[in-house]
C-alpha atoms as a PDB file:
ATOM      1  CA  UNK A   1      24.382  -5.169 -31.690  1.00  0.00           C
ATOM      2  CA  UNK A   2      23.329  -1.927 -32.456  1.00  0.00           C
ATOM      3  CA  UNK A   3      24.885   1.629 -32.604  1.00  0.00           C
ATOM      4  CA  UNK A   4      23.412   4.646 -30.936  1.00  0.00           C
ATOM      5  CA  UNK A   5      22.056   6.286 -33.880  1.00  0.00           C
ATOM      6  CA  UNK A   6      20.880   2.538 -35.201  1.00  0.00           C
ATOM      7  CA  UNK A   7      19.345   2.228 -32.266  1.00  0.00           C
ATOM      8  CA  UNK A   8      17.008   5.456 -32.717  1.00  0.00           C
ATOM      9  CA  UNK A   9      15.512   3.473 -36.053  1.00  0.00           C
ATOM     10  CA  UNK A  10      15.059  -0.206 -33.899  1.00  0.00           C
ATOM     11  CA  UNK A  11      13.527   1.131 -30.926  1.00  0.00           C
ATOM     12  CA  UNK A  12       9.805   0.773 -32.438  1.00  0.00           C
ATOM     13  CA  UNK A  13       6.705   1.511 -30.226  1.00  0.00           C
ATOM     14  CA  UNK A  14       8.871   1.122 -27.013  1.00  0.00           C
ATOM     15  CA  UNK A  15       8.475   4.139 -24.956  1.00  0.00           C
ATOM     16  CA  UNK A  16       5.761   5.302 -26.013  1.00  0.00           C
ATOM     17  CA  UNK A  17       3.227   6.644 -22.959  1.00  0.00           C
ATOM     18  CA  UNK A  18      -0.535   5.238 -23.778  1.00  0.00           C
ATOM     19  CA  UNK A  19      -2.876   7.488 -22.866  1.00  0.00           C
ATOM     20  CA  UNK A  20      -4.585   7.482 -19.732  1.00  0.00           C
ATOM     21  CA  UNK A  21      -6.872   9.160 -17.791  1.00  0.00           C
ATOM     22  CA  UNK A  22      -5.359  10.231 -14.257  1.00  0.00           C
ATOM     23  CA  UNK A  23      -4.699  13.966 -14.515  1.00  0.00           C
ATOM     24  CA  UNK A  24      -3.331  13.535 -10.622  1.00  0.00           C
ATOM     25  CA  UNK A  25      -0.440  10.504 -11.967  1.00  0.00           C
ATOM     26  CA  UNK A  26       0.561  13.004 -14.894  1.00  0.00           C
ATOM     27  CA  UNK A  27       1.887  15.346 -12.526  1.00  0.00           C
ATOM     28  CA  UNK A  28       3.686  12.886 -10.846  1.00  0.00           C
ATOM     29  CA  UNK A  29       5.546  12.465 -14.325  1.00  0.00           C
ATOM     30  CA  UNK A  30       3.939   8.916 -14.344  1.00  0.00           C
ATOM     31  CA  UNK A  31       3.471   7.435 -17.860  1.00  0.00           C
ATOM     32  CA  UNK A  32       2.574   4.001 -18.664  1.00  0.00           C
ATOM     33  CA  UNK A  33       5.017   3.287 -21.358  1.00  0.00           C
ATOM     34  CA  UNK A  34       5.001   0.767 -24.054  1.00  0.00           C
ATOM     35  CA  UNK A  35       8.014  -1.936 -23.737  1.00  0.00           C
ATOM     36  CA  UNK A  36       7.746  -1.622 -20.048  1.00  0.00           C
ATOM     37  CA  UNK A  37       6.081  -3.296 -17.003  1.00  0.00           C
ATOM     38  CA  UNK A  38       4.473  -2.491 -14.378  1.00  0.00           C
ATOM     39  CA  UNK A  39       2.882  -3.399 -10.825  1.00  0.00           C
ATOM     40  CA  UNK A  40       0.103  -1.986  -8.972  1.00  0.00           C
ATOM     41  CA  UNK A  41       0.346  -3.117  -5.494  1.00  0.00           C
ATOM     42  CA  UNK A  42      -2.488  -2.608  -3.191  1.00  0.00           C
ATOM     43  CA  UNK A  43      -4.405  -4.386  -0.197  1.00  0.00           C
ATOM     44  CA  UNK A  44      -7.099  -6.845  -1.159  1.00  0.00           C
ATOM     45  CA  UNK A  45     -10.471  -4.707  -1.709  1.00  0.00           C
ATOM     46  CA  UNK A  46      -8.619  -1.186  -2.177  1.00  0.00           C
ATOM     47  CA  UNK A  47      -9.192  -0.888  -5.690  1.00  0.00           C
ATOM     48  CA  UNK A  48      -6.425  -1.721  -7.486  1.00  0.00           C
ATOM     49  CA  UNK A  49      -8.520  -4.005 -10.214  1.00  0.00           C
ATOM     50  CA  UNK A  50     -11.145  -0.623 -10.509  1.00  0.00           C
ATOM     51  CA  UNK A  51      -7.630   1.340 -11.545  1.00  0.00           C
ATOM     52  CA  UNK A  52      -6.892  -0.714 -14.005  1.00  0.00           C
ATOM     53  CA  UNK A  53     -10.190  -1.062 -16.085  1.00  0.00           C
ATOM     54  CA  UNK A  54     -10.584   2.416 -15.725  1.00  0.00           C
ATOM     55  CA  UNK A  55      -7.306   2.538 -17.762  1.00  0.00           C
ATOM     56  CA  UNK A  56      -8.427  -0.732 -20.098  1.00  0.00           C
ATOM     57  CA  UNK A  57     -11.804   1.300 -20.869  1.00  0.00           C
ATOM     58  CA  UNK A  58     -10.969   4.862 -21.031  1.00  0.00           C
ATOM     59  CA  UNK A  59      -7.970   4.325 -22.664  1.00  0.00           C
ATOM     60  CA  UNK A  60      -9.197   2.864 -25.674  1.00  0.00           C
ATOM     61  CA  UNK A  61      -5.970   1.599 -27.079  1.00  0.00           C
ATOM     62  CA  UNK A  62      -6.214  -2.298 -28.200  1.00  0.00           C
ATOM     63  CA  UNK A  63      -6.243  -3.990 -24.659  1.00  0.00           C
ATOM     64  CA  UNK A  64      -5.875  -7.838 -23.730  1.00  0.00           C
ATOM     65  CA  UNK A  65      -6.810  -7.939 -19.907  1.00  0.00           C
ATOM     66  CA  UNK A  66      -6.061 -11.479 -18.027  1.00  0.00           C
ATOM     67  CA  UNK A  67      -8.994 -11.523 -15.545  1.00  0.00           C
ATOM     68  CA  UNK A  68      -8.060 -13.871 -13.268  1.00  0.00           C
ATOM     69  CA  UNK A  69      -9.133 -12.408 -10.022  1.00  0.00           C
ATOM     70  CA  UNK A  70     -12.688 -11.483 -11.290  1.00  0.00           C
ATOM     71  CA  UNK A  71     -15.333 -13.102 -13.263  1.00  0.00           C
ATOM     72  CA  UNK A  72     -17.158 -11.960 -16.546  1.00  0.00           C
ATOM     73  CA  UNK A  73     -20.121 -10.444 -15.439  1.00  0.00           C
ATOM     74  CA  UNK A  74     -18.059  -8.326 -12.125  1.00  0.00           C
ATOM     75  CA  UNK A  75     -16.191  -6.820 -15.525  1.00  0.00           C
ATOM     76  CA  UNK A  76     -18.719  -6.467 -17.485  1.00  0.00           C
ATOM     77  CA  UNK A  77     -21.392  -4.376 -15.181  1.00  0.00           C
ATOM     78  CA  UNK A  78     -18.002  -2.206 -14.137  1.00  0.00           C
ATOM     79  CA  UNK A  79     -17.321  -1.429 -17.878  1.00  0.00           C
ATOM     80  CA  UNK A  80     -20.557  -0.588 -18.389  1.00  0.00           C
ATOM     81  CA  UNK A  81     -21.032   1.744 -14.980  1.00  0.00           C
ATOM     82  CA  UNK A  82     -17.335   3.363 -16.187  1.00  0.00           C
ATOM     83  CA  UNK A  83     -18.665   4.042 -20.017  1.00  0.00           C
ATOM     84  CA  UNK A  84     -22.234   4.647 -19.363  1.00  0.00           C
ATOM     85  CA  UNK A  85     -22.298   7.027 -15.756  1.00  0.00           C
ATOM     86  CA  UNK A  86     -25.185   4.585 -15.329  1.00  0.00           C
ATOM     87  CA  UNK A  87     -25.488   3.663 -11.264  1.00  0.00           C
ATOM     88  CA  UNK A  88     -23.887  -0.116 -11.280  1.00  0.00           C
ATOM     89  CA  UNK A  89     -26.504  -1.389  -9.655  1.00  0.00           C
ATOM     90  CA  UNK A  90     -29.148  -0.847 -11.884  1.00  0.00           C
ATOM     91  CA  UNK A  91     -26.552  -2.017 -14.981  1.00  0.00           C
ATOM     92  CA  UNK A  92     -26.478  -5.536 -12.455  1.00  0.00           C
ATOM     93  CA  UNK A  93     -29.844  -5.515 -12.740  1.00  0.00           C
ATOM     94  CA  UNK A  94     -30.401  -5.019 -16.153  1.00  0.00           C
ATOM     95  CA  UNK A  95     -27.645  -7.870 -16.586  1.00  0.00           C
ATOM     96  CA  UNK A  96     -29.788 -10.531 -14.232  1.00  0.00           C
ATOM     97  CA  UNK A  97     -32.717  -9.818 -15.865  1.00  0.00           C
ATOM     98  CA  UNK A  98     -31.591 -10.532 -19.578  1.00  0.00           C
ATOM     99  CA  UNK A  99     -33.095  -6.931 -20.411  1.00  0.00           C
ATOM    100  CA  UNK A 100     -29.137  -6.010 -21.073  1.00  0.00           C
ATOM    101  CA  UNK A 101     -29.703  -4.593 -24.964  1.00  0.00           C
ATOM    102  CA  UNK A 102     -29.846  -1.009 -24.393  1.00  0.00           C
ATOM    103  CA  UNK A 103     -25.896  -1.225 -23.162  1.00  0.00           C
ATOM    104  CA  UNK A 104     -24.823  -3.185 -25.767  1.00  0.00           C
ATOM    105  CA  UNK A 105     -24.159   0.088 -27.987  1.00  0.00           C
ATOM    106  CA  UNK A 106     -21.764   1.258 -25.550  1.00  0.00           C
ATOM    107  CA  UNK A 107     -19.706  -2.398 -24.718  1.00  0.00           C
ATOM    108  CA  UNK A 108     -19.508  -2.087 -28.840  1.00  0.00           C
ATOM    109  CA  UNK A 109     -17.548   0.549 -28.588  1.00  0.00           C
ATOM    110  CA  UNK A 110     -14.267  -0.932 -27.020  1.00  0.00           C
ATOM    111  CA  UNK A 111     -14.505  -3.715 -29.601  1.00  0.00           C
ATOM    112  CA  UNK A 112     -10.485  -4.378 -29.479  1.00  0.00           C
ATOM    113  CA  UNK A 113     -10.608  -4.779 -25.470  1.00  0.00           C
ATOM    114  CA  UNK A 114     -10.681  -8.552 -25.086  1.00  0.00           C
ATOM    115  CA  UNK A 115     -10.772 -10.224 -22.087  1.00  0.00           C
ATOM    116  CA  UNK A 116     -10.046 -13.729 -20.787  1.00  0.00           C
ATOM    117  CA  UNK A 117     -11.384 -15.051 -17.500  1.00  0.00           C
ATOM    118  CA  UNK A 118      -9.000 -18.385 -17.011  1.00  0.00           C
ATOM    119  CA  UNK A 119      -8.127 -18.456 -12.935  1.00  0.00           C
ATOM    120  CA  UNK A 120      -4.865 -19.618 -13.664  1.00  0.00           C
ATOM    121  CA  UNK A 121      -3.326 -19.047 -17.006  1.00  0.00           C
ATOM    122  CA  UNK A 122      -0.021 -19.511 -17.499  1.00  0.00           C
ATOM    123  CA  UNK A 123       2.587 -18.218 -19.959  1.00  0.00           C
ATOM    124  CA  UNK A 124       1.595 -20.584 -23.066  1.00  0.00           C
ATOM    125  CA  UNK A 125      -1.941 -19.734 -22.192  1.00  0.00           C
ATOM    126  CA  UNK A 126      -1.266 -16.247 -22.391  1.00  0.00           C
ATOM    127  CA  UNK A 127       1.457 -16.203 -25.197  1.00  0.00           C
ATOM    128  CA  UNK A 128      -1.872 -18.317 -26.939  1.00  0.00           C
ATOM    129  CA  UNK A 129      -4.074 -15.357 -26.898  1.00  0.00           C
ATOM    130  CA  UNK A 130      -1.581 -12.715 -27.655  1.00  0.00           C
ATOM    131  CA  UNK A 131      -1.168 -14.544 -31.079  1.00  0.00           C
ATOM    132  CA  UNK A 132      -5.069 -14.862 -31.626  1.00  0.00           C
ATOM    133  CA  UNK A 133      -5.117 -10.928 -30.938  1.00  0.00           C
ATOM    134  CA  UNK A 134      -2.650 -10.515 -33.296  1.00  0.00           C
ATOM    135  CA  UNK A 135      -4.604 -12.793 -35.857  1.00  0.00           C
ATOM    136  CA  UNK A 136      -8.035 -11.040 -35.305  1.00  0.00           C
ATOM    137  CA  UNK A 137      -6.412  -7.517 -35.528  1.00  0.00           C
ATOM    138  CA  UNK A 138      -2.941  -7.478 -37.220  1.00  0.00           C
ATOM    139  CA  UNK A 139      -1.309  -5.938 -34.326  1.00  0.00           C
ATOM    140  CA  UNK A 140      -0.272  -6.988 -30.764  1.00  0.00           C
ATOM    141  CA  UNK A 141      -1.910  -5.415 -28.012  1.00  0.00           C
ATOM    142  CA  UNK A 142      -1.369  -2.005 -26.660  1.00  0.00           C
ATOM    143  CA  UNK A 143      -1.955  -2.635 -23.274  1.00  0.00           C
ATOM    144  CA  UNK A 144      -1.974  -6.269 -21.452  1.00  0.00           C
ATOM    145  CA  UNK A 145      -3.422  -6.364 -17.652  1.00  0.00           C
ATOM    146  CA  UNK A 146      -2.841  -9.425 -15.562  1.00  0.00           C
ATOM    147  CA  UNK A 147      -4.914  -9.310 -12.722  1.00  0.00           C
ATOM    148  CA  UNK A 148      -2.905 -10.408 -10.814  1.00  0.00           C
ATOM    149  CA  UNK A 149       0.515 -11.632 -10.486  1.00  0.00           C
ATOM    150  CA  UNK A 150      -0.308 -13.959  -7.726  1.00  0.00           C
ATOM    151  CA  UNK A 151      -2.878 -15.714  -9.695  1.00  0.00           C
ATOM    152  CA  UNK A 152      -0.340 -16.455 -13.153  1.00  0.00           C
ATOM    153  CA  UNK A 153       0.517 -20.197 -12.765  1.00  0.00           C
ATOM    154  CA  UNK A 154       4.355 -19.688 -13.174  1.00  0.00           C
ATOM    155  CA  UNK A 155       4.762 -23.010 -11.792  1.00  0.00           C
ATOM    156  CA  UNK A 156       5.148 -25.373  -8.479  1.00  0.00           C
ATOM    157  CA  UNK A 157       4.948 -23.365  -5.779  1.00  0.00           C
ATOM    158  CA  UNK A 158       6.449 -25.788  -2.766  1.00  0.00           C
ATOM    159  CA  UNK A 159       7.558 -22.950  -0.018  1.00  0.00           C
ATOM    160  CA  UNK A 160       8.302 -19.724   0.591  1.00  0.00           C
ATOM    161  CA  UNK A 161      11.296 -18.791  -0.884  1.00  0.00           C
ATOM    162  CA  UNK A 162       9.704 -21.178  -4.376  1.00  0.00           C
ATOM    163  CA  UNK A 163       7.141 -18.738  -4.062  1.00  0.00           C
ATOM    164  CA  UNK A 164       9.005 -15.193  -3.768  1.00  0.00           C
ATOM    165  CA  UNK A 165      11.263 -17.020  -6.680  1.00  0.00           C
ATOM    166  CA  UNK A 166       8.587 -17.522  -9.119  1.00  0.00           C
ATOM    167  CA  UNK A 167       6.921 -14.131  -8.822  1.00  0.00           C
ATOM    168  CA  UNK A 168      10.210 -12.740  -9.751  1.00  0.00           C
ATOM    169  CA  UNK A 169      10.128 -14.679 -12.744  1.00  0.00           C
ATOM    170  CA  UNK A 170       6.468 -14.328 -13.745  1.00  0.00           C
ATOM    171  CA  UNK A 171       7.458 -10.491 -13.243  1.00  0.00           C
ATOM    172  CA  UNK A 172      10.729 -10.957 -15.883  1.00  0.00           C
ATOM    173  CA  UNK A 173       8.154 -12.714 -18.335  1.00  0.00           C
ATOM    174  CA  UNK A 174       5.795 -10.059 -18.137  1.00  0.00           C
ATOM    175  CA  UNK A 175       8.843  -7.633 -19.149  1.00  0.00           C
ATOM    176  CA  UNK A 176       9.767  -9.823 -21.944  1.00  0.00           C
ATOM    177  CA  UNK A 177       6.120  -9.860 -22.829  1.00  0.00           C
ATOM    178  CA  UNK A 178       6.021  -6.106 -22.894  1.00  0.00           C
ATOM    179  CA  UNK A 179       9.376  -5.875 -24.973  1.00  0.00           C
ATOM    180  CA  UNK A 180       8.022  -8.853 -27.223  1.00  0.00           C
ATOM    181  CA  UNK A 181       5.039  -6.834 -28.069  1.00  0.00           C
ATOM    182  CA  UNK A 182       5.611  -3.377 -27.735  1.00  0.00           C
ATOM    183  CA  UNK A 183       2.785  -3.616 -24.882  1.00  0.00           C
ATOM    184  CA  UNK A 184       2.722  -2.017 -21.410  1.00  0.00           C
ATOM    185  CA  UNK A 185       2.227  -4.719 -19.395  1.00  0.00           C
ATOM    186  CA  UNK A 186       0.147  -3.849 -16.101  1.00  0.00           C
ATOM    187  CA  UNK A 187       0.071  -6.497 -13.202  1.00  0.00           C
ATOM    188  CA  UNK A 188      -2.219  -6.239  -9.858  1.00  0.00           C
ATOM    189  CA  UNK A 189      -0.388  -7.422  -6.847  1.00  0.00           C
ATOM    190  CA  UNK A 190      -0.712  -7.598  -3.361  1.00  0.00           C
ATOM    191  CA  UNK A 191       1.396  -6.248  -0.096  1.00  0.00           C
ATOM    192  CA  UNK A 192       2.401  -7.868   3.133  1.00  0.00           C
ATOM    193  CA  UNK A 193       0.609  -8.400   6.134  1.00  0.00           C
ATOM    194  CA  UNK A 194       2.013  -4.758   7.833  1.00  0.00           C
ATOM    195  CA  UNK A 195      -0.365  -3.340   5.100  1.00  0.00           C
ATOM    196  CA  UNK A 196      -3.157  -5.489   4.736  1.00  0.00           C
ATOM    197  CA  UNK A 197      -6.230  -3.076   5.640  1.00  0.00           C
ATOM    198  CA  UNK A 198      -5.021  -0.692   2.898  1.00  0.00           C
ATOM    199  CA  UNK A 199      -5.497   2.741   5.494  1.00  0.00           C
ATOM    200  CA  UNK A 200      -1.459   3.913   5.177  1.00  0.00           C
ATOM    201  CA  UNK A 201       0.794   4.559   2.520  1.00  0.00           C
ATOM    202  CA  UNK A 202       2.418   1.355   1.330  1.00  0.00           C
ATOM    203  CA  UNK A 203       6.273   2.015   0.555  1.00  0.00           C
ATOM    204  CA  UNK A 204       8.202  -0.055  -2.265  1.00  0.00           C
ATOM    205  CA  UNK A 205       9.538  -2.603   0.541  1.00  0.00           C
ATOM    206  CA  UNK A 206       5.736  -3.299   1.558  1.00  0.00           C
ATOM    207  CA  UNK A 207       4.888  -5.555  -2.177  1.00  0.00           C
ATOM    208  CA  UNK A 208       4.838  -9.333  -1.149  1.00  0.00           C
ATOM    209  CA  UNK A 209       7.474 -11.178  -2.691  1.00  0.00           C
ATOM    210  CA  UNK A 210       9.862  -8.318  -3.095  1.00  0.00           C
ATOM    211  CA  UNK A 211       9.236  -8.323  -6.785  1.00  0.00           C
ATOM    212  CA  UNK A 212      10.007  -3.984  -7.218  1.00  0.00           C
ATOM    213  CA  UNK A 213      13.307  -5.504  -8.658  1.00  0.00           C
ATOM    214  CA  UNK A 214      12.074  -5.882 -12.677  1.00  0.00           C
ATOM    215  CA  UNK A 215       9.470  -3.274 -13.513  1.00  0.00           C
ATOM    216  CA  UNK A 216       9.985   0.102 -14.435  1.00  0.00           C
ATOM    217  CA  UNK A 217       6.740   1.436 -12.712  1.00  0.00           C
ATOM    218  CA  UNK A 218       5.879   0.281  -9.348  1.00  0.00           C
ATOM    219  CA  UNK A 219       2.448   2.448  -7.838  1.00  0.00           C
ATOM    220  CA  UNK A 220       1.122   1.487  -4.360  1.00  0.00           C
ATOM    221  CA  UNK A 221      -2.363   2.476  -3.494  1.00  0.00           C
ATOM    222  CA  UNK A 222      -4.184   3.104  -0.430  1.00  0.00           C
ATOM    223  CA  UNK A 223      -7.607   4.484   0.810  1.00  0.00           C
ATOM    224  CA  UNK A 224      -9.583   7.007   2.834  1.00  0.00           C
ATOM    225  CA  UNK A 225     -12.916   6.413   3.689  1.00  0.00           C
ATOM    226  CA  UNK A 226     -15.277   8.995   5.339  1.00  0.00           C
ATOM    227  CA  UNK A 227     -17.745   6.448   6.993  1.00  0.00           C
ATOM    228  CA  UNK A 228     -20.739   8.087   4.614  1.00  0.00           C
ATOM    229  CA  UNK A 229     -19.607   5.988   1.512  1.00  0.00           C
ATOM    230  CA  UNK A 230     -17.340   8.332   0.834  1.00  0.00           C
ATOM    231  CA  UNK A 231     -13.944   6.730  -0.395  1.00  0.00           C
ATOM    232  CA  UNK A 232     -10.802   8.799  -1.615  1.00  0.00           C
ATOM    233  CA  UNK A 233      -7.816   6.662  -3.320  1.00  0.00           C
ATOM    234  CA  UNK A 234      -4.271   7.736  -2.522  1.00  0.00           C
ATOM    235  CA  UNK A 235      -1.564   6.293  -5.009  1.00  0.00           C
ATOM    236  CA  UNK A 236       1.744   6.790  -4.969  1.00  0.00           C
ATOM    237  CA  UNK A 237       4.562   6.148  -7.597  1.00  0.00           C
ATOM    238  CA  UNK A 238       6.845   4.291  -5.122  1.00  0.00           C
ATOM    239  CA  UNK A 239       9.825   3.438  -8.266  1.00  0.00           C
ATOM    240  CA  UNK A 240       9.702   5.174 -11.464  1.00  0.00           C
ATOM    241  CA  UNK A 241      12.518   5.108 -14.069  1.00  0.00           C
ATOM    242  CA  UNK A 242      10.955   7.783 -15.809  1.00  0.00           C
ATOM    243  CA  UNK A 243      10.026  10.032 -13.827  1.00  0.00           C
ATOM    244  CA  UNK A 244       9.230  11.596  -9.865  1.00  0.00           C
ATOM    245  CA  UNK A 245       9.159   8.656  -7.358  1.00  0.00           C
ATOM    246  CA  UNK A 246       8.941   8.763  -3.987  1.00  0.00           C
ATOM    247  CA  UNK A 247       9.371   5.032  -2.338  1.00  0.00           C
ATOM    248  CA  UNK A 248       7.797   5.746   1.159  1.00  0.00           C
ATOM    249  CA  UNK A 249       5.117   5.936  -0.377  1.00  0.00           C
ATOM    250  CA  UNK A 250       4.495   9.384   1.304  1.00  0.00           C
ATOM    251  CA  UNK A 251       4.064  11.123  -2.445  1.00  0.00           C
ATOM    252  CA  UNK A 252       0.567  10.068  -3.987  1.00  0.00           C
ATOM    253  CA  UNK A 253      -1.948  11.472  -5.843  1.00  0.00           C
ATOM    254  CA  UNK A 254      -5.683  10.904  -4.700  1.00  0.00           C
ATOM    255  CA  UNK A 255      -8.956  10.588  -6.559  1.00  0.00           C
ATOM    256  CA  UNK A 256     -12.469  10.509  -5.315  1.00  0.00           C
ATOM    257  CA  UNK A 257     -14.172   7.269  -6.066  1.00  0.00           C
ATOM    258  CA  UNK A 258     -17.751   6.964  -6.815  1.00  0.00           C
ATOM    259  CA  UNK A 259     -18.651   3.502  -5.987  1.00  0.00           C
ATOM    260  CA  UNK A 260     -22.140   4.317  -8.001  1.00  0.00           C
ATOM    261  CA  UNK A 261     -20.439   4.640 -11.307  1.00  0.00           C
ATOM    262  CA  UNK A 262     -17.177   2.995 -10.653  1.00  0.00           C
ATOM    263  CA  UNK A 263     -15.094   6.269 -11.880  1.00  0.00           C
ATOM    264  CA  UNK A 264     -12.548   8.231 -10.385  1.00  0.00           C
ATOM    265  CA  UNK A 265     -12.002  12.125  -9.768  1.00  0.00           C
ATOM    266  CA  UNK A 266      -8.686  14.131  -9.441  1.00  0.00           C
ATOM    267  CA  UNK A 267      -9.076  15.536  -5.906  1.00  0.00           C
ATOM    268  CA  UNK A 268      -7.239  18.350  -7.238  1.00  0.00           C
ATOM    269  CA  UNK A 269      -8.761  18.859 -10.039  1.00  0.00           C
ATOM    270  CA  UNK A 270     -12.476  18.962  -9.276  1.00  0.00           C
ATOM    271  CA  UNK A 271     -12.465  16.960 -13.393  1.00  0.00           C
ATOM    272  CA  UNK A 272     -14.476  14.021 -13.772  1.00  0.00           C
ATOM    273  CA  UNK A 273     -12.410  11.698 -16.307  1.00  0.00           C
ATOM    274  CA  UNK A 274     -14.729  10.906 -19.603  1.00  0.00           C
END
């Protein structure tokens, strides 16, 4: 046990905001803290994976990012679009072709971003790497991404309420994790069926599996689309210990997408994140 003023000299790295690129979340007091988890929810195809590597990548803070939802060369081509400006399809090009070199520079650059592409890991697998990171670089990550919760193998899964029980638990591992480590621990998740098309603000009670209980940061995400390619995304901090929530989901802030180079723009601030 520790006293208050022991506790100031114990706390370590826990706390501490890494930093991150969306001007629009910063005025919604939303920080992504070390020693803390959490989720961001979001219908399938909204985005939600594109917000996280743009944090993994522009962050640049030693990253371990459990892929599980997308394969090496999806992340690759989108680090590359994110780091480069470059239009993604000619980086997907350049990938196919084997005429890849002249990117290599910039992929060099985020040398302590690792990522691992196992479908299904599960918490040995990932408690694996997190000591290899550690034995590459002398330090546990900054940042972990599991992408995404519904894909960790916490398990047998033989009905609902197995199910909605073991998400909870993957979700109090990945807080441990985060404690463990000193890591903010980011996991993608899904929403129920109410918000499936991803076109209306997603409250806290619309995450599948109830699973708002654990984290400390809970963002939903939704999107507009103009029918001319067009897409803005809306994101809203539905809990937050730390800071403004709002859990309607009502409260967001929104960025302009640009599906050419994979970044995002603060609507409000007219800034292009580099």
């Amino acid at each position: 046990m520790y006293s208050l003023a022991q506790s100031v000299r114990v706390k370590g790295s826990a706390g501490e905001p890494i930093p991150h690129p969306f001007k629009g979340l910063s005025k919604l007091e939303v920080e992504f803290r070390r020693g803390e988890l959490s989720i961001v929810a979001a219908a399938a195809g909204t985005g939600k994976s594109l917000l996280a590597v743009n944090l993994a990548v522009q962050s640049n803070v030693p990253t371990i990012y459990w892929s599980a939802d997308s394969n090496a060369a999806t992340q690759v081509t989108r680090a590359t679009a994110i780091l480069t400006g470059d239009d993604i399809r000619t980086i997907k090009k350049a990938l196919r072709d084997d005429q890849f070199g002249p990117y290599e520079a910039a992929l060099a650059k985020r040398w302590w971003l690792r990522f691992s592409y196992n479908a299904r890991p599960t918490p040995a697998d990932m408690e694996r790497d997190l000591e290899a990171y550690r034995e590459v670089f002398g330090i546990y990550p900054h940042l972990c991404v599991a992408d995404n919760l519904s894909d960790l193998d916490g398990g047998d899964v033989r009905d609902a309420d197995s199910y909605t029980f073991g998400l909870e638990g993957m979700c109090e591992y990945l807080n441990e994790m985060g404690r463990e480590t000193g890591a903010h621990v980011m996991a993608m998740h899904h929403v129920i069926g109410e918000y499936a098309d991803g076109l209306k603000p997603i409250p806290q009670s619309g995450l599948k599996g109830k699973v708002s209980r654990v984290p400390s940061l809970v963002l939903t995400m939704y999107k507009e689309i103009d029918g001319m390619e067009g897409r803005v995304l809306n994101v809203s901090p539905v809990k937050n210990r730390e800071g403004f929530e709002d859990s309607s989901g009502e409260t967001f802030a929104s960025f302009d997408f640009d599906r050419r180079t994979m970044r995002f723009t603060d609507v409000e601030q007219g800034d292009e994140f580099e």
